[in-house]
PDB file of N, CA and C in Angstrom:
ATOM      1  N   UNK A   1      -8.345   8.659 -44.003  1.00  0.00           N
ATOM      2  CA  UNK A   1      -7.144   8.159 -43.398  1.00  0.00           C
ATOM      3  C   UNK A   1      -7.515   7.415 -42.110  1.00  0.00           C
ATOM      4  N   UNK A   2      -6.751   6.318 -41.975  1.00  0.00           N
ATOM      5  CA  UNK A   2      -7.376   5.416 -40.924  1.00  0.00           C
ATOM      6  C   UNK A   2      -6.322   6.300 -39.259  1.00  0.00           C
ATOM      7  N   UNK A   3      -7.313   6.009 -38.558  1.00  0.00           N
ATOM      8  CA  UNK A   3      -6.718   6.106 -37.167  1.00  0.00           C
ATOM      9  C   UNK A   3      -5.678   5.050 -36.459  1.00  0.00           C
ATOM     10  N   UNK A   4      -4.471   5.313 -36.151  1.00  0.00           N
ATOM     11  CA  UNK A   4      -3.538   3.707 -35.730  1.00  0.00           C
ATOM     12  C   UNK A   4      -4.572   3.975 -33.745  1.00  0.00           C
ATOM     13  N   UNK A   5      -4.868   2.745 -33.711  1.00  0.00           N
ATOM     14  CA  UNK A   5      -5.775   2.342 -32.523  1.00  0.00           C
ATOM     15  C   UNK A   5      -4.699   2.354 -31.109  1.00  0.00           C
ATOM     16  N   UNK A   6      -5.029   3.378 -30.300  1.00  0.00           N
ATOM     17  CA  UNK A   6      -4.155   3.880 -29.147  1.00  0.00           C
ATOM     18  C   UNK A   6      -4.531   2.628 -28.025  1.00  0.00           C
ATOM     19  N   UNK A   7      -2.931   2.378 -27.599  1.00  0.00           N
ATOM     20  CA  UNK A   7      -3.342   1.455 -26.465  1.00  0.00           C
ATOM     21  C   UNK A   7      -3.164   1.870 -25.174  1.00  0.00           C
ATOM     22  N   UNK A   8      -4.047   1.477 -23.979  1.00  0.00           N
ATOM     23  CA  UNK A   8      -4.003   2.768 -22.968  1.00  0.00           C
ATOM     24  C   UNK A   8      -3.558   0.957 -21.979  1.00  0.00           C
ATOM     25  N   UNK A   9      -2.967   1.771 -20.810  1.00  0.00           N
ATOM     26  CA  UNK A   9      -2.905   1.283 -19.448  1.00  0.00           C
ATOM     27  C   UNK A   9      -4.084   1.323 -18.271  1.00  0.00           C
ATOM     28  N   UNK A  10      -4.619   0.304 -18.568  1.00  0.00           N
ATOM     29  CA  UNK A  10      -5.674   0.009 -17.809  1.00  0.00           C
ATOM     30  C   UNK A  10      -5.245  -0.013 -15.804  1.00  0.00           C
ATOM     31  N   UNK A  11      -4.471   0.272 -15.494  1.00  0.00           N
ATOM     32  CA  UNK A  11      -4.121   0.432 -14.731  1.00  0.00           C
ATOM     33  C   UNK A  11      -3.970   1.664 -13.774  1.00  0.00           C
ATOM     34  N   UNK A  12      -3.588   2.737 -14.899  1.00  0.00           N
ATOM     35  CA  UNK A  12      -3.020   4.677 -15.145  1.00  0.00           C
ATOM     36  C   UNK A  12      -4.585   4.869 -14.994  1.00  0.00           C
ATOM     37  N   UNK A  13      -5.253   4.209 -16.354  1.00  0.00           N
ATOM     38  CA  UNK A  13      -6.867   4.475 -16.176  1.00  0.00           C
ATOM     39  C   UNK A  13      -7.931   4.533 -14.931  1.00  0.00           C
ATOM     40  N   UNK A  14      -7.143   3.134 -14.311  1.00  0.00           N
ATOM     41  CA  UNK A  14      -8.431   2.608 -13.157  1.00  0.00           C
ATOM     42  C   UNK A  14      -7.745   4.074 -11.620  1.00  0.00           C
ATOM     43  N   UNK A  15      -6.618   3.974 -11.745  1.00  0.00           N
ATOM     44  CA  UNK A  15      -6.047   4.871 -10.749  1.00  0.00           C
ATOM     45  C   UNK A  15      -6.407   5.760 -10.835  1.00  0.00           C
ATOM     46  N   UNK A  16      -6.455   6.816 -11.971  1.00  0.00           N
ATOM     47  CA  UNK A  16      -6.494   8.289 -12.570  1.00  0.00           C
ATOM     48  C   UNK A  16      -8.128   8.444 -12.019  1.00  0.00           C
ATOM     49  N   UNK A  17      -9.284   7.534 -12.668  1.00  0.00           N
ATOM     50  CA  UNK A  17     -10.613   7.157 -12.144  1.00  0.00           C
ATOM     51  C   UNK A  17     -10.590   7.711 -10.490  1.00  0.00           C
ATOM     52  N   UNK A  18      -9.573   6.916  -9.941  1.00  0.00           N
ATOM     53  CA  UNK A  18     -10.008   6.857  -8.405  1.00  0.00           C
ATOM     54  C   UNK A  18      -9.253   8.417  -7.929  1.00  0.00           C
ATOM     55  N   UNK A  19      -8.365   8.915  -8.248  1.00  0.00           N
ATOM     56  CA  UNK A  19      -8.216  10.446  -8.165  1.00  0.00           C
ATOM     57  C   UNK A  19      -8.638  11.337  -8.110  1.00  0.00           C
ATOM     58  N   UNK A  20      -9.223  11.273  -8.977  1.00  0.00           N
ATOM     59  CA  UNK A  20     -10.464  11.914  -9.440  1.00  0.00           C
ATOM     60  C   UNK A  20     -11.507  11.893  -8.090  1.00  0.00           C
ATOM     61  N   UNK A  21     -11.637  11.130  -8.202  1.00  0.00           N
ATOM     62  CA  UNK A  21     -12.599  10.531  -6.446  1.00  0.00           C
ATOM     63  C   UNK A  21     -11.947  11.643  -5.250  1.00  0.00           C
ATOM     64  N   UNK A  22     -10.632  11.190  -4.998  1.00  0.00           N
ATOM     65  CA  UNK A  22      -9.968  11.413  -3.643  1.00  0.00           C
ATOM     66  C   UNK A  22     -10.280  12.944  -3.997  1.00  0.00           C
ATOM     67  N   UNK A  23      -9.761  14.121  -5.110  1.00  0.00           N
ATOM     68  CA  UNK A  23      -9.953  15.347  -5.280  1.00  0.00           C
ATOM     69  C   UNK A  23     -11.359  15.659  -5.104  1.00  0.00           C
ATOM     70  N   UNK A  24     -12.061  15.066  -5.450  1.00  0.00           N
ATOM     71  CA  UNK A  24     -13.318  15.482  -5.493  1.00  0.00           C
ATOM     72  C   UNK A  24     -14.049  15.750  -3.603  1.00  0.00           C
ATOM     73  N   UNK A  25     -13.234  14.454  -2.821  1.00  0.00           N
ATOM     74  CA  UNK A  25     -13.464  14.234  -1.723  1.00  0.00           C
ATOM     75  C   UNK A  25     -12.710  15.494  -0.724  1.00  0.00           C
ATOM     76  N   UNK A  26     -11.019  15.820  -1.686  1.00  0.00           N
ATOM     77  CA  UNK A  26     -10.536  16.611  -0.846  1.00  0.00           C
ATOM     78  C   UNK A  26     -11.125  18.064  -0.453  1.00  0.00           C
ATOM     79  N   UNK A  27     -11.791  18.595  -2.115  1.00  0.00           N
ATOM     80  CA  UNK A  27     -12.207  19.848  -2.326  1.00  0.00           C
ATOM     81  C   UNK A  27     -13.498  19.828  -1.146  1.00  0.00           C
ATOM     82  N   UNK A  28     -14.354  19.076  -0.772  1.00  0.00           N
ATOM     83  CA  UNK A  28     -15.349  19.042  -0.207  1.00  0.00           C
ATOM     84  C   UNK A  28     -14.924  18.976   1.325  1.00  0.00           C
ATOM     85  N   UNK A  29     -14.018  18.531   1.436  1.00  0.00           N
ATOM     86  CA  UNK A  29     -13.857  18.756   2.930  1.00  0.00           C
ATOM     87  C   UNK A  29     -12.753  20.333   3.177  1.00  0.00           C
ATOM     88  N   UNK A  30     -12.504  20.878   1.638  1.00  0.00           N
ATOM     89  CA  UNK A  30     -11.704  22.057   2.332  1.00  0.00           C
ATOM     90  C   UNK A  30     -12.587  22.964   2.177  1.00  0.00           C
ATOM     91  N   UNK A  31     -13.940  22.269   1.712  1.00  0.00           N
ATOM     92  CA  UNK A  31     -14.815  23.630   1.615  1.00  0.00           C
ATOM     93  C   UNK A  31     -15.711  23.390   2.654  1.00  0.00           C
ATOM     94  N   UNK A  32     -15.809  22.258   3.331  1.00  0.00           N
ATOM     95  CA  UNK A  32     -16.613  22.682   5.182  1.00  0.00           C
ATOM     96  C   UNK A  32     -15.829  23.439   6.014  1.00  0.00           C
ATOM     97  N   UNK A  33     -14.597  23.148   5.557  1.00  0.00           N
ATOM     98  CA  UNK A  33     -13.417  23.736   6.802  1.00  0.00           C
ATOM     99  C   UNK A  33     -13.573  25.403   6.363  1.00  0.00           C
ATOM    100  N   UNK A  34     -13.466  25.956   4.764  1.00  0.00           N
ATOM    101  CA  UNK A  34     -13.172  26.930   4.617  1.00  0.00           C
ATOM    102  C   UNK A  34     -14.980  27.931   5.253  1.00  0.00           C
ATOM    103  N   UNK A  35     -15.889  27.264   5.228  1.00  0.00           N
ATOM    104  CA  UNK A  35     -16.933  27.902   6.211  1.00  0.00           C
ATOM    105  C   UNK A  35     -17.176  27.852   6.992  1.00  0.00           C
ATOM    106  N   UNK A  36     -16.111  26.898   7.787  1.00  0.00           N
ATOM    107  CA  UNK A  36     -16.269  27.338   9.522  1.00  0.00           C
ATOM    108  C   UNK A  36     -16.621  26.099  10.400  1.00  0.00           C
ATOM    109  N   UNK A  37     -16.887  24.931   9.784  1.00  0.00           N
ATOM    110  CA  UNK A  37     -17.166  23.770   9.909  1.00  0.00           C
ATOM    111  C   UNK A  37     -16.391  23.407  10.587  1.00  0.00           C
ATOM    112  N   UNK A  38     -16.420  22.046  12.018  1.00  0.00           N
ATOM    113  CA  UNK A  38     -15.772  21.884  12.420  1.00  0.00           C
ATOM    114  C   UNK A  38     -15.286  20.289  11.777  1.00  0.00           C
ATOM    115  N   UNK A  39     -14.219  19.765  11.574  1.00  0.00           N
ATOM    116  CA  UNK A  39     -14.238  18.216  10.770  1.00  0.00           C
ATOM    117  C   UNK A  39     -14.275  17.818  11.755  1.00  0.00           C
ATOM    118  N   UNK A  40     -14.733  16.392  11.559  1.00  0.00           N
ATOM    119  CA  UNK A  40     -14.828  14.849  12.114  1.00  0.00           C
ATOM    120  C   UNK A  40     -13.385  14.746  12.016  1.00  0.00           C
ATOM    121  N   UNK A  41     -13.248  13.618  13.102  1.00  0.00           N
ATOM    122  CA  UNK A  41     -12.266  12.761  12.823  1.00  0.00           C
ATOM    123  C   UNK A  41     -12.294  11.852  11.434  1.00  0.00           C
ATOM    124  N   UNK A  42     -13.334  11.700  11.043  1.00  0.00           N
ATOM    125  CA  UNK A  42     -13.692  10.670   9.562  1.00  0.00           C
ATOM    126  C   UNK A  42     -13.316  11.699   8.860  1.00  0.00           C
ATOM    127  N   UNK A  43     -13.663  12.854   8.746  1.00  0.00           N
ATOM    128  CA  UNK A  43     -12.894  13.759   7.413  1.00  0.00           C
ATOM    129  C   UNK A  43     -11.331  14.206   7.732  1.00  0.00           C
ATOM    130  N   UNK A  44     -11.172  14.268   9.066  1.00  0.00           N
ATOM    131  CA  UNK A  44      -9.472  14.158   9.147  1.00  0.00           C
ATOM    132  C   UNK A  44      -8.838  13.027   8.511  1.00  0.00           C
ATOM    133  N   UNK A  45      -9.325  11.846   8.703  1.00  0.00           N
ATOM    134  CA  UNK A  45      -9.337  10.923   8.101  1.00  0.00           C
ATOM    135  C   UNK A  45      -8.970  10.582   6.567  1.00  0.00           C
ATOM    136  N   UNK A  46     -10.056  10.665   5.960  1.00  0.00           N
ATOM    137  CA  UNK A  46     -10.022  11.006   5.055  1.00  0.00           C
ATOM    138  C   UNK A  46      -9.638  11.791   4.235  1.00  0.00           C
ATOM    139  N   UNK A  47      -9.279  12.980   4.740  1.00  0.00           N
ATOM    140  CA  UNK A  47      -8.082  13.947   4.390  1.00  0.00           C
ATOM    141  C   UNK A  47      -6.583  13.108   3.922  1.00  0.00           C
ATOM    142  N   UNK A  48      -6.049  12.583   5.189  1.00  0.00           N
ATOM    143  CA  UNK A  48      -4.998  12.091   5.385  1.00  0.00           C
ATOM    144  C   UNK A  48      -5.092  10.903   4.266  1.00  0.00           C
ATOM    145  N   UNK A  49      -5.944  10.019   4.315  1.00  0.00           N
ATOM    146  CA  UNK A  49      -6.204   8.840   3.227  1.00  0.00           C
ATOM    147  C   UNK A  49      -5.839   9.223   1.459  1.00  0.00           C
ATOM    148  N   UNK A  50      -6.162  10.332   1.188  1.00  0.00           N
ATOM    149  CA  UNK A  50      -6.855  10.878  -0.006  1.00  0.00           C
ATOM    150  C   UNK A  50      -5.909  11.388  -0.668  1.00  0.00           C
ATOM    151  N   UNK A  51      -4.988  12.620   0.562  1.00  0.00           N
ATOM    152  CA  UNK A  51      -3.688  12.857   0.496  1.00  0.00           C
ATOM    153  C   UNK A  51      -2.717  12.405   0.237  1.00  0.00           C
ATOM    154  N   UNK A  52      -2.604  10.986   0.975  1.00  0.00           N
ATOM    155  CA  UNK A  52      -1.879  10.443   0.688  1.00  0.00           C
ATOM    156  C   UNK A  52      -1.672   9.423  -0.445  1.00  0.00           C
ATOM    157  N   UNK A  53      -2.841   8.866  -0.972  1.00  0.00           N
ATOM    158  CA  UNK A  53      -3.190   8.146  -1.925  1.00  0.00           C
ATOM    159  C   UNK A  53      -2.669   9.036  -3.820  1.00  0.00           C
ATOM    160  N   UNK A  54      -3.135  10.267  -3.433  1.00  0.00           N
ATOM    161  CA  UNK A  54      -2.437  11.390  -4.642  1.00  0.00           C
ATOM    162  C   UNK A  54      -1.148  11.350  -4.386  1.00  0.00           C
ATOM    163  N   UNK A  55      -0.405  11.290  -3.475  1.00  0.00           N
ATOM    164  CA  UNK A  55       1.133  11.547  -3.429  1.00  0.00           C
ATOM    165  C   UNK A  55       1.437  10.251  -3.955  1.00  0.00           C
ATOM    166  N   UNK A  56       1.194   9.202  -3.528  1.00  0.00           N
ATOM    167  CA  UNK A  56       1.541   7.783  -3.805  1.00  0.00           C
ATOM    168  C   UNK A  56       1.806   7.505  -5.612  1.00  0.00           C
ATOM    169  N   UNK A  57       0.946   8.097  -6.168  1.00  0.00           N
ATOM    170  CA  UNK A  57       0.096   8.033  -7.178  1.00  0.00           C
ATOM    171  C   UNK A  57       1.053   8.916  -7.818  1.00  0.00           C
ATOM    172  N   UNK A  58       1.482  10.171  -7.683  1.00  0.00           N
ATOM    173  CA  UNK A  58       2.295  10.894  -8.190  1.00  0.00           C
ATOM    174  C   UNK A  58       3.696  10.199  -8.537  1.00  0.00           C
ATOM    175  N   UNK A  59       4.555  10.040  -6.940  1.00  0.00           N
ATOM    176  CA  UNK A  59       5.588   8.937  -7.123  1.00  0.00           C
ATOM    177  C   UNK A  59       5.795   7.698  -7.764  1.00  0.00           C
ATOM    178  N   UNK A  60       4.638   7.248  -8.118  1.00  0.00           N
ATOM    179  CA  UNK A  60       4.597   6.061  -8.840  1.00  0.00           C
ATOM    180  C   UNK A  60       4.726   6.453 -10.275  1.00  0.00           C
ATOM    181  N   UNK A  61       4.096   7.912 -10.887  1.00  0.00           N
ATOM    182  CA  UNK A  61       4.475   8.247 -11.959  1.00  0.00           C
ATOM    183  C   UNK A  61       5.595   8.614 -12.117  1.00  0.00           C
ATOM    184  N   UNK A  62       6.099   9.416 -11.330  1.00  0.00           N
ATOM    185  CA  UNK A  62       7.225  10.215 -11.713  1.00  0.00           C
ATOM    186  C   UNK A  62       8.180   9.244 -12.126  1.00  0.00           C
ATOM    187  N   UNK A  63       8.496   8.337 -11.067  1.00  0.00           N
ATOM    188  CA  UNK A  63       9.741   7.327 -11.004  1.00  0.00           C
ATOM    189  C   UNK A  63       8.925   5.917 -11.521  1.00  0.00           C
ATOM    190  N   UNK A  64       8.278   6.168 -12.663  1.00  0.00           N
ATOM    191  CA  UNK A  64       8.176   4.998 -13.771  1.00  0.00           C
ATOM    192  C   UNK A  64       7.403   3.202 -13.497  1.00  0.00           C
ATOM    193  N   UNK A  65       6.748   3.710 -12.374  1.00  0.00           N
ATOM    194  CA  UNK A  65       6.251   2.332 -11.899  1.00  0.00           C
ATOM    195  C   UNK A  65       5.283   2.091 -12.792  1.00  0.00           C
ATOM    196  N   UNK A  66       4.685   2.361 -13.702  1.00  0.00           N
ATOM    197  CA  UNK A  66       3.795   1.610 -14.873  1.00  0.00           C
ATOM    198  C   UNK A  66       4.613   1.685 -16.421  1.00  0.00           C
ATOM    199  N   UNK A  67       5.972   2.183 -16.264  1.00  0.00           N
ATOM    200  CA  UNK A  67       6.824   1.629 -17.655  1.00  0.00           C
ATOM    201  C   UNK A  67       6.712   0.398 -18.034  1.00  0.00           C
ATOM    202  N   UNK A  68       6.417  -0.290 -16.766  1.00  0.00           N
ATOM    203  CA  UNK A  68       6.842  -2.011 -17.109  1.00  0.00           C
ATOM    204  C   UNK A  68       5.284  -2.523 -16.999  1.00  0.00           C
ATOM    205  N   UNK A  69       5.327  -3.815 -17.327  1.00  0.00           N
ATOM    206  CA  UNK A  69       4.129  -4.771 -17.241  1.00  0.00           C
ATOM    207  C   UNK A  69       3.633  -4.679 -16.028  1.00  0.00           C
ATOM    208  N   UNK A  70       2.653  -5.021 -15.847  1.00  0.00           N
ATOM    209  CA  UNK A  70       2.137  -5.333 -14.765  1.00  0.00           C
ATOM    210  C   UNK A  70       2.271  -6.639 -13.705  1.00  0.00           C
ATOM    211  N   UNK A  71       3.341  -6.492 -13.203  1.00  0.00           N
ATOM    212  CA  UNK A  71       4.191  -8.326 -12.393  1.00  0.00           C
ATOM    213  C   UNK A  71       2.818  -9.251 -11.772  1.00  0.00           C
ATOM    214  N   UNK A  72       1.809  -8.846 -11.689  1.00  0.00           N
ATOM    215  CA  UNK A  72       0.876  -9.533 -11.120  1.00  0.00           C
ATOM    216  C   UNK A  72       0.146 -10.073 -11.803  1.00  0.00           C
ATOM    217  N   UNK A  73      -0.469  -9.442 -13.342  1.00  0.00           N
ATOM    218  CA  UNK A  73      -1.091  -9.641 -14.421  1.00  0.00           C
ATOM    219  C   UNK A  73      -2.424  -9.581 -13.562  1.00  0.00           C
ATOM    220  N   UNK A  74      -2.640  -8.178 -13.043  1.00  0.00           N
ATOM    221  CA  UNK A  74      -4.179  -8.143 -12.905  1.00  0.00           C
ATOM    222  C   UNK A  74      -4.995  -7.260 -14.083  1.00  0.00           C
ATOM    223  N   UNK A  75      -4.290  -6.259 -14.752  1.00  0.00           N
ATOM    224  CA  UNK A  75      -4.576  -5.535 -15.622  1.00  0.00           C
ATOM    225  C   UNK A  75      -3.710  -6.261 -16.943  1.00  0.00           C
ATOM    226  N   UNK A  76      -4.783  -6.082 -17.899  1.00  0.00           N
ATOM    227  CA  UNK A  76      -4.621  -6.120 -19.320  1.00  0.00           C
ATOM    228  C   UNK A  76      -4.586  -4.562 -20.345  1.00  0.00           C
ATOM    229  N   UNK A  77      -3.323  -4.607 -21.235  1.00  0.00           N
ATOM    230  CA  UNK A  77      -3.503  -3.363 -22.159  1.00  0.00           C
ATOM    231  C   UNK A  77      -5.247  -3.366 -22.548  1.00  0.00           C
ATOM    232  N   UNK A  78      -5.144  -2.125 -23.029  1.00  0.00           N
ATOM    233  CA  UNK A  78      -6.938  -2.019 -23.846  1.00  0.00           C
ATOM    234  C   UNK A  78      -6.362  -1.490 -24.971  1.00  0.00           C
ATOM    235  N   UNK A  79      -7.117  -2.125 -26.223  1.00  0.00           N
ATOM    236  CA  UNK A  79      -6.586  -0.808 -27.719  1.00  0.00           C
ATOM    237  C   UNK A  79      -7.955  -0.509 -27.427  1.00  0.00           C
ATOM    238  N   UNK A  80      -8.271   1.044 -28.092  1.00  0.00           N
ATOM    239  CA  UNK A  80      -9.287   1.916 -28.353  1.00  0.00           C
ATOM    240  C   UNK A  80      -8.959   1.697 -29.413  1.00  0.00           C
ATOM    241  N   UNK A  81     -10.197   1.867 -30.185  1.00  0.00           N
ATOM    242  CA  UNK A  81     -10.431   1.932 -31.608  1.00  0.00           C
ATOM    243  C   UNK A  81     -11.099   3.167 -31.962  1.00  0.00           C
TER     244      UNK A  81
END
């Protein structure tokens, strides 16, 4: 039986990618803090950046900002095969 070829949002993709990043970045700075470490201003920083970039990212899902095309046409659908 053939597979019907899923088309993804190259967009959800490239974002979800960079999430991935910011978590990876957040866990590491709550684990200097959680041993006693004192942060930089660059990891306050970056806290705040990372944080906020996931919330952004959330709201944009929730309330449907990739239902529609992309108004800029920087991203193209992808089919997987």
């Amino acid at each position: 039986m053939a597979q019907t070829p899923k088309v993804i949002d190259r967009r959800v993709a490239w974002l979800d990618g960079v999430s991935v990043e910011a978590i990876e970045i957040l866990a590491k700075i709550q684990h200097e803090a959680i041993n006693g470490e004192t942060l930089s201003e660059h990891q306050k920083n970056m806290t705040e950046l990372c944080s906020g970039y996931l919330y952004l990212l959330r709201l944009s899902k929730d309330y449907g900002l990739f239902d529609s095309d992309d108004p800029f046409n920087l991203f193209e659908k992808e089919t997987l095969h």
